[in-house]
C-alpha atoms as a PDB file:
ATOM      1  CA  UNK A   1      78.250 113.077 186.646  1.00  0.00           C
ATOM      2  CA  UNK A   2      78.180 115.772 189.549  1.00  0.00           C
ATOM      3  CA  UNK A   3      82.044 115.526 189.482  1.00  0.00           C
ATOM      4  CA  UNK A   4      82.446 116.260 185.945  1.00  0.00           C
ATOM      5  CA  UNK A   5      81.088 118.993 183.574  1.00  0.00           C
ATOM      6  CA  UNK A   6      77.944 119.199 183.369  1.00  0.00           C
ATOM      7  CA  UNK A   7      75.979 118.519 180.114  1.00  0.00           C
ATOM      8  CA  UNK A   8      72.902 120.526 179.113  1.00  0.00           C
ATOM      9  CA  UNK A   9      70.020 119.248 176.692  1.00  0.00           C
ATOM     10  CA  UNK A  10      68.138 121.622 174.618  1.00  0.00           C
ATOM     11  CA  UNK A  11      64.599 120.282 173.024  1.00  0.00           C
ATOM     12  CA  UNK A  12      64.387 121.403 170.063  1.00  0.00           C
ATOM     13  CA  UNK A  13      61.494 120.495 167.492  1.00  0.00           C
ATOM     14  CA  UNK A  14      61.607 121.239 163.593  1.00  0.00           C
ATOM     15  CA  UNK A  15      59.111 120.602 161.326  1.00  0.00           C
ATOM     16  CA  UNK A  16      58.004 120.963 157.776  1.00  0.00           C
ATOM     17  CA  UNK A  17      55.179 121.710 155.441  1.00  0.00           C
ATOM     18  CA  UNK A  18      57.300 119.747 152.750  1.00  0.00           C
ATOM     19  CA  UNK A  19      59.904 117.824 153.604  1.00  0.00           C
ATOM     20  CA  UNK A  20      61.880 117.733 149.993  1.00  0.00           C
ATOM     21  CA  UNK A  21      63.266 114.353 150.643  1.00  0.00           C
ATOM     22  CA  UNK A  22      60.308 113.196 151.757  1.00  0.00           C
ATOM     23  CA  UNK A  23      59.819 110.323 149.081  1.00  0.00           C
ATOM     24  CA  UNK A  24      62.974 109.143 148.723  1.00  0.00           C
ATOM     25  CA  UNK A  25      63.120 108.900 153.315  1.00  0.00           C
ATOM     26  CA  UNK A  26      60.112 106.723 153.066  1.00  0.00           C
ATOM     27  CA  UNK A  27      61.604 104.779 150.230  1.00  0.00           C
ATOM     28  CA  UNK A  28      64.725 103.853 152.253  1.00  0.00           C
ATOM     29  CA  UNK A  29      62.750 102.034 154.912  1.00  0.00           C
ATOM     30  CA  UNK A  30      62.721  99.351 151.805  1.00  0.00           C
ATOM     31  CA  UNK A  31      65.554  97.055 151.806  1.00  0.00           C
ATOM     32  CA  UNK A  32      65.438  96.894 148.131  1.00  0.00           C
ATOM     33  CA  UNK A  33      65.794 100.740 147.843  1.00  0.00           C
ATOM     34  CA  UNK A  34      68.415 101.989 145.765  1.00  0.00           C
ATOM     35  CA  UNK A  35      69.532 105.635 144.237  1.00  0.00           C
ATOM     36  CA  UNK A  36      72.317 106.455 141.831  1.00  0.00           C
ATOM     37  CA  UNK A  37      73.829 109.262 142.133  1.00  0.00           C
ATOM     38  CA  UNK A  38      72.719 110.469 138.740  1.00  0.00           C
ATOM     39  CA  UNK A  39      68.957 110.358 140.348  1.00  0.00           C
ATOM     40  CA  UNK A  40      70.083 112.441 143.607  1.00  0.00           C
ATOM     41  CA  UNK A  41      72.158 115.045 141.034  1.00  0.00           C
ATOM     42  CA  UNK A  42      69.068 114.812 138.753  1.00  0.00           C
ATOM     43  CA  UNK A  43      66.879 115.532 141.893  1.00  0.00           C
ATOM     44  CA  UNK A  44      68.908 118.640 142.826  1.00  0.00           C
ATOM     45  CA  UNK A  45      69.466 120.092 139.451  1.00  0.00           C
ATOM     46  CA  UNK A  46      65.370 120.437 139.612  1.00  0.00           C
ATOM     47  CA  UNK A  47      64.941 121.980 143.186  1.00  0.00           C
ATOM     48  CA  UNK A  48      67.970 124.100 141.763  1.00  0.00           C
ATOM     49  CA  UNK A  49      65.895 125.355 138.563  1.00  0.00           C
ATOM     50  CA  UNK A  50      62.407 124.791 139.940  1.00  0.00           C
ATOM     51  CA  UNK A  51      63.424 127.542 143.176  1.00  0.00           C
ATOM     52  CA  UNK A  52      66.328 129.991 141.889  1.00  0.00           C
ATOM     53  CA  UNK A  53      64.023 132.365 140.215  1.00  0.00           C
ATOM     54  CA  UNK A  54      60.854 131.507 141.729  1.00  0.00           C
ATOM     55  CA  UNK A  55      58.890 134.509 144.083  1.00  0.00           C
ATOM     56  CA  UNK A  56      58.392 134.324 148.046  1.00  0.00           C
ATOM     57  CA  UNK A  57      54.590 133.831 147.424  1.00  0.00           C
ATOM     58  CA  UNK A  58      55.389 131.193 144.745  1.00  0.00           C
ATOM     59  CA  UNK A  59      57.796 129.279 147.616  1.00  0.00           C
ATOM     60  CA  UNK A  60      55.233 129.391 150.372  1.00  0.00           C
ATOM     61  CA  UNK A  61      52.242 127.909 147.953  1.00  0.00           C
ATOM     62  CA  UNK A  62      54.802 125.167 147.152  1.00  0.00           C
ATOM     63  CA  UNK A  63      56.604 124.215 150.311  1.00  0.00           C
ATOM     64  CA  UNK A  64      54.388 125.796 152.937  1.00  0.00           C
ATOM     65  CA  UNK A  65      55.696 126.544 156.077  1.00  0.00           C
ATOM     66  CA  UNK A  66      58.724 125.721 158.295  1.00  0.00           C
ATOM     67  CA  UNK A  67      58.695 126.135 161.813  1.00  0.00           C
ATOM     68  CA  UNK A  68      61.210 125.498 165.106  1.00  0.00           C
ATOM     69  CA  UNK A  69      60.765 125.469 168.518  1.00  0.00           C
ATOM     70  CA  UNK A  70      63.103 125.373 171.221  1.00  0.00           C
ATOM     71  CA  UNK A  71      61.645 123.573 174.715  1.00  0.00           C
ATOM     72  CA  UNK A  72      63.039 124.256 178.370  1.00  0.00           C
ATOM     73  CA  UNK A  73      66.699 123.323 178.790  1.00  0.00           C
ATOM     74  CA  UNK A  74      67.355 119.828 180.415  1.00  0.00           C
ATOM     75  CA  UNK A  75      70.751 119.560 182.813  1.00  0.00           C
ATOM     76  CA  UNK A  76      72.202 116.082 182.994  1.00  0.00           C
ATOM     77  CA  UNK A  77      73.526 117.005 186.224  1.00  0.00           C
ATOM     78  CA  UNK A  78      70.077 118.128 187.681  1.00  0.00           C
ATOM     79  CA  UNK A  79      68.736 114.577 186.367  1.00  0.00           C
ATOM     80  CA  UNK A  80      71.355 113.053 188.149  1.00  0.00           C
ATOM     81  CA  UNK A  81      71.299 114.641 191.341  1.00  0.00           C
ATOM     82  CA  UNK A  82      67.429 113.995 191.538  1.00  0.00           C
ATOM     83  CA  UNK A  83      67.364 110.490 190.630  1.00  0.00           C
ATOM     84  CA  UNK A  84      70.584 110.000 193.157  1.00  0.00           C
ATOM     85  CA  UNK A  85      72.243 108.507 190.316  1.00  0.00           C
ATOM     86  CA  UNK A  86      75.615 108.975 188.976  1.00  0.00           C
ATOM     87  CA  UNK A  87      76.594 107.744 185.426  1.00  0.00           C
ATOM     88  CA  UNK A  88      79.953 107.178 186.171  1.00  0.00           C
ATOM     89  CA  UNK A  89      79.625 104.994 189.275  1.00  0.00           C
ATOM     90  CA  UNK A  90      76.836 102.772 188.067  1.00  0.00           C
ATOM     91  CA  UNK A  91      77.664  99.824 186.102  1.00  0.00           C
ATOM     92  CA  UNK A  92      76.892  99.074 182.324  1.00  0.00           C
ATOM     93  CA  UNK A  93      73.901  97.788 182.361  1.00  0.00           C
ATOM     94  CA  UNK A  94      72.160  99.928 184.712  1.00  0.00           C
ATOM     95  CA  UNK A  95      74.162 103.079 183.496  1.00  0.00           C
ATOM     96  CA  UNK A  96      72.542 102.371 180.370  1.00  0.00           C
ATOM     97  CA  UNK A  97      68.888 102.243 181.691  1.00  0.00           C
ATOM     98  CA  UNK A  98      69.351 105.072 183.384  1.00  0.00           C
ATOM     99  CA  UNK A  99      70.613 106.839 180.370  1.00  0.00           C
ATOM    100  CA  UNK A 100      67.214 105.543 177.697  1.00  0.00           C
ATOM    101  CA  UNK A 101      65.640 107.134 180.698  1.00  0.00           C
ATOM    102  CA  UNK A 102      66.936 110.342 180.592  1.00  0.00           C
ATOM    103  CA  UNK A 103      66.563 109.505 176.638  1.00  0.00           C
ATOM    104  CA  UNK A 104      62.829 109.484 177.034  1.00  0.00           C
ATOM    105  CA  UNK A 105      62.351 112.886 179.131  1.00  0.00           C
ATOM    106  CA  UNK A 106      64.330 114.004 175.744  1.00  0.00           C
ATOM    107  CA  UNK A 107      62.083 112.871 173.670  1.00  0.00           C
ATOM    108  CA  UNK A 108      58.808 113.866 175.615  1.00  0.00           C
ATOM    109  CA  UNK A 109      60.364 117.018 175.558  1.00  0.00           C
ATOM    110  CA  UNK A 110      60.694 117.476 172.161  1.00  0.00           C
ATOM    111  CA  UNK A 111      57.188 116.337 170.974  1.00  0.00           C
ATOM    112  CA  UNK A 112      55.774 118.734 173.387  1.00  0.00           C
ATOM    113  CA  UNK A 113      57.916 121.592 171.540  1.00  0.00           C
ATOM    114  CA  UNK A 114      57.462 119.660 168.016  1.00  0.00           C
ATOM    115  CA  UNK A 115      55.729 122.919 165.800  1.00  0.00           C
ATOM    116  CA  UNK A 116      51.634 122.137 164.353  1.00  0.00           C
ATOM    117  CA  UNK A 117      51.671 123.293 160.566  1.00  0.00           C
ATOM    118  CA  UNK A 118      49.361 123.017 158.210  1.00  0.00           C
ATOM    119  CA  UNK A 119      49.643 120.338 156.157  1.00  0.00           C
ATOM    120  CA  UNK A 120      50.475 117.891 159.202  1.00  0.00           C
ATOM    121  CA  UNK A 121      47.326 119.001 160.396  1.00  0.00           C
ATOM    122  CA  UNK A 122      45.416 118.304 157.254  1.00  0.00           C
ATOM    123  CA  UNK A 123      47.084 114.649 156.960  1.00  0.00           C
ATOM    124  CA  UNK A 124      45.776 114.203 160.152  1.00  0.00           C
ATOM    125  CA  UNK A 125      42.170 114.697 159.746  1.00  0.00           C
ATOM    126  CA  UNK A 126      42.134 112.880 156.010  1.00  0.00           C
ATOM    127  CA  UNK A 127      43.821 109.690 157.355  1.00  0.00           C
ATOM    128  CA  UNK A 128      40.485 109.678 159.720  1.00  0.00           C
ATOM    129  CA  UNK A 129      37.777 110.363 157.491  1.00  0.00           C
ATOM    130  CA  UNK A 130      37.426 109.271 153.897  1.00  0.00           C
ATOM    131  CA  UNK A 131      36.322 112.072 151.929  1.00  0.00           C
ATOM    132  CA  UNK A 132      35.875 115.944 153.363  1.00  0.00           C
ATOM    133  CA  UNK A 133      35.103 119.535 151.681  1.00  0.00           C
ATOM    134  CA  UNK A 134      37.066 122.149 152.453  1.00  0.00           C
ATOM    135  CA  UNK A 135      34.921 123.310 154.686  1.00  0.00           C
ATOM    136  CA  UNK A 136      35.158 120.365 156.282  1.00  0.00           C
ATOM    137  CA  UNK A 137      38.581 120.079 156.907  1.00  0.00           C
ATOM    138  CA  UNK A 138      39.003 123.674 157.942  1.00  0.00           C
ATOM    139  CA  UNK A 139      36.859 122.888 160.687  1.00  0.00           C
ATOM    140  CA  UNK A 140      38.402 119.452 161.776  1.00  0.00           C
ATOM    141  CA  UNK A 141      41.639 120.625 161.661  1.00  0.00           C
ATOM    142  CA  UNK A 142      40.277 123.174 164.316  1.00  0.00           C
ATOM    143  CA  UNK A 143      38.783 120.657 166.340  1.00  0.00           C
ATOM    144  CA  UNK A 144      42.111 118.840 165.740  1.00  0.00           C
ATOM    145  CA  UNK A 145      44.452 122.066 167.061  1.00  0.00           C
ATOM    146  CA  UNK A 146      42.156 121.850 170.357  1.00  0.00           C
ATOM    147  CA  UNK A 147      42.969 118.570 171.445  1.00  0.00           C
ATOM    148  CA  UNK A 148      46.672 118.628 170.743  1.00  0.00           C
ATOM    149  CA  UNK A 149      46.044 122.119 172.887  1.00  0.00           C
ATOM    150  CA  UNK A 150      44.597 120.373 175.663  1.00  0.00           C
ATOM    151  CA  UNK A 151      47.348 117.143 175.264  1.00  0.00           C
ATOM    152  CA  UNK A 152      50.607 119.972 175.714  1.00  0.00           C
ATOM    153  CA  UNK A 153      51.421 120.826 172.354  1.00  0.00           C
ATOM    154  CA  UNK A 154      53.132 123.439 171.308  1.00  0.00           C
ATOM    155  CA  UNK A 155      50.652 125.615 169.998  1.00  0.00           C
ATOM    156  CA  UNK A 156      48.137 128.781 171.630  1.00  0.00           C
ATOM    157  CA  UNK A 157      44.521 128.989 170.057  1.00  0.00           C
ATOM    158  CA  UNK A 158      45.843 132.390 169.399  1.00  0.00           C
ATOM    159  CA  UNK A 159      48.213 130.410 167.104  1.00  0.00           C
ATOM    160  CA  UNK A 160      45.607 128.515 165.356  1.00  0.00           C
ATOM    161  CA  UNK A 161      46.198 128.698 161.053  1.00  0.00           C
ATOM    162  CA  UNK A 162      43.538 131.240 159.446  1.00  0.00           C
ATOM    163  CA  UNK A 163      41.182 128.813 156.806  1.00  0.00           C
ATOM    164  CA  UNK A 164      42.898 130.815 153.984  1.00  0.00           C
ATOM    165  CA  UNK A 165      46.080 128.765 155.585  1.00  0.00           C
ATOM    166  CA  UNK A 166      44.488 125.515 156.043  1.00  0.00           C
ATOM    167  CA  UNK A 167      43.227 125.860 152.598  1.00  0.00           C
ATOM    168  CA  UNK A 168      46.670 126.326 151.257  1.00  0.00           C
ATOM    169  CA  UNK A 169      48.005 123.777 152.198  1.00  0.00           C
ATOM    170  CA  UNK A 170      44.877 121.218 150.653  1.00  0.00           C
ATOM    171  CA  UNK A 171      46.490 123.190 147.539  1.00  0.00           C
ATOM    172  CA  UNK A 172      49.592 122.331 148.132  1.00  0.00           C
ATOM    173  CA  UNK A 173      48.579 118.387 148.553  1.00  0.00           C
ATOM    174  CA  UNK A 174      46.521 118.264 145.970  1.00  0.00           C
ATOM    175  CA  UNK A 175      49.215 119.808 143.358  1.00  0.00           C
ATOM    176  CA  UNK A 176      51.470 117.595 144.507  1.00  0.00           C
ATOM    177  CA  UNK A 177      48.992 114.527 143.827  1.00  0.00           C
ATOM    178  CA  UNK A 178      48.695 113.857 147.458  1.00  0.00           C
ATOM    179  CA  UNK A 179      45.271 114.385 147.273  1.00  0.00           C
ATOM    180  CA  UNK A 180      42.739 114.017 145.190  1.00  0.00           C
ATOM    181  CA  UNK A 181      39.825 116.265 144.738  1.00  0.00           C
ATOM    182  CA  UNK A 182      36.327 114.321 143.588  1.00  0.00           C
ATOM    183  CA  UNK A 183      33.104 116.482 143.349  1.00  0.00           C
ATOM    184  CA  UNK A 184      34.636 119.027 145.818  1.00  0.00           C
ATOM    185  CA  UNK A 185      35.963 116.765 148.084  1.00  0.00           C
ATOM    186  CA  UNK A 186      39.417 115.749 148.957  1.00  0.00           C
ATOM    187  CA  UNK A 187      40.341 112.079 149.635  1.00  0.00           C
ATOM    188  CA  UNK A 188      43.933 110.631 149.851  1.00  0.00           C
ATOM    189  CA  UNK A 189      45.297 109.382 146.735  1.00  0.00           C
ATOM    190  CA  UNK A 190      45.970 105.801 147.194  1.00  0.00           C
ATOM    191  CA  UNK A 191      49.108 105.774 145.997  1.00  0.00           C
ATOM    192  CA  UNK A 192      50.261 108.978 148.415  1.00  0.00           C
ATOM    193  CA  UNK A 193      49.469 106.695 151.826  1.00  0.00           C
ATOM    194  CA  UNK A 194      53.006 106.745 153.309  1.00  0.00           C
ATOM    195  CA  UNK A 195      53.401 110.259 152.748  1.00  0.00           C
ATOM    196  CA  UNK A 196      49.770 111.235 154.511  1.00  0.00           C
ATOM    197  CA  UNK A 197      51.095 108.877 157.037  1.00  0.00           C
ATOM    198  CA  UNK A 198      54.496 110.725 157.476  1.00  0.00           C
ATOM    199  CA  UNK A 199      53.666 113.842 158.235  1.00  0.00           C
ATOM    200  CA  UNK A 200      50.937 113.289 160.173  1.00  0.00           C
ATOM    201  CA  UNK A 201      53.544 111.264 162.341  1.00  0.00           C
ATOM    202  CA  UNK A 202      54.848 114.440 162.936  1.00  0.00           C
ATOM    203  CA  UNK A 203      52.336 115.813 165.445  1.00  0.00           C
ATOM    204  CA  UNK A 204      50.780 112.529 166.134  1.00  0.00           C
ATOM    205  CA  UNK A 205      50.469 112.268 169.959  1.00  0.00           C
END
């Protein structure tokens, strides 16, 4: 590798409020999944209408936020040269351990750069407790934000979501029957599960 060019890895880490395939990506992990095309036309033609028209505050209380950030460059050649490796003069099988090594500095990397919205945060604390009030979540979501602080994430406690922030985003769950709210307090909807699930994954340490 030190002969040839070098190759440089940037972490980068996207995430979303609302992912709008969301559904249909959890679906696919079922081998008996299938979509027409008439569905995935039928399921643009509705973001088309439901968003051409629609106002930047009526966006943000529907999709929430989106967020990237970009993590500390990572030079193949540097890797090399500090591992005394070279890709090139190793032989398959340990070029390729060496390689899903460099593979998982990548992917540290990237979850330590991987952005801490909202509603991930809000997934987070419902899949652990039953039942909360707004209140309630506001403040574990807080206590939530400290410890992915203190673990490396990507995030300042001057960064931390205001509760009017946190609460839109229980809005945003609940209109989209994620949640449901019982005598002021939100619980998962049964039927929502894999989608709590998948974007808490998002953050999940």
């Amino acid at each position: 590798m030190t002969a040839d060019r070098d190759i440089v890895f940037v972490p980068i880490g996207i995430n979303y409020d609302h992912v709008l395939e969301d559904s249909n990506l959890i679906a696919m992990a079922d081998e008996s999944y299938s979509k027409g095309t008439w569905r995935h036309t039928r399921d643009v033609l509705r973001f088309i209408g439901s968003n051409l028209f629609a106002s930047a505050e009526a966006k943000l209380s529907r999709y929430g936020y989106a967020s990237v950030n970009f993590g500390v460059p990572l030079s193949a050649r540097d890797y090399c040269e500090r591992t005394g490796q070279e890709f090139r003069r190793l032989e398959k099988e340990f070029r390729f351990q060496h390689v899903e090594k460099l593979a998982e500095q990548l992917l540290e990397a990237i979850r330590h750069v991987m952005p801490i919205l909202p509603v991930p945060l809000v997934a987070t604390v419902l899949e652990e407790h039953e039942t909360l009030s707004a209140g309630e979540v506001v403040e574990k979501v807080n206590e939530s934000i400290e410890r992915l602080i203190d673990s490396g994430s990507a995030m300042k406690l001057d960064d931390k979501p205001k509760e009017s922030t946190i609460r839109l985003a229980l809005g945003l769950l609940t209109e989209r029957d994620i949640l449901r709210v019982e005598d002021n307090r939100f619980r998962i909807n049964e039927d929502s599960k894999n989608l709590v699930q998948y974007y808490a994954n998002s953050i999940r340490q």
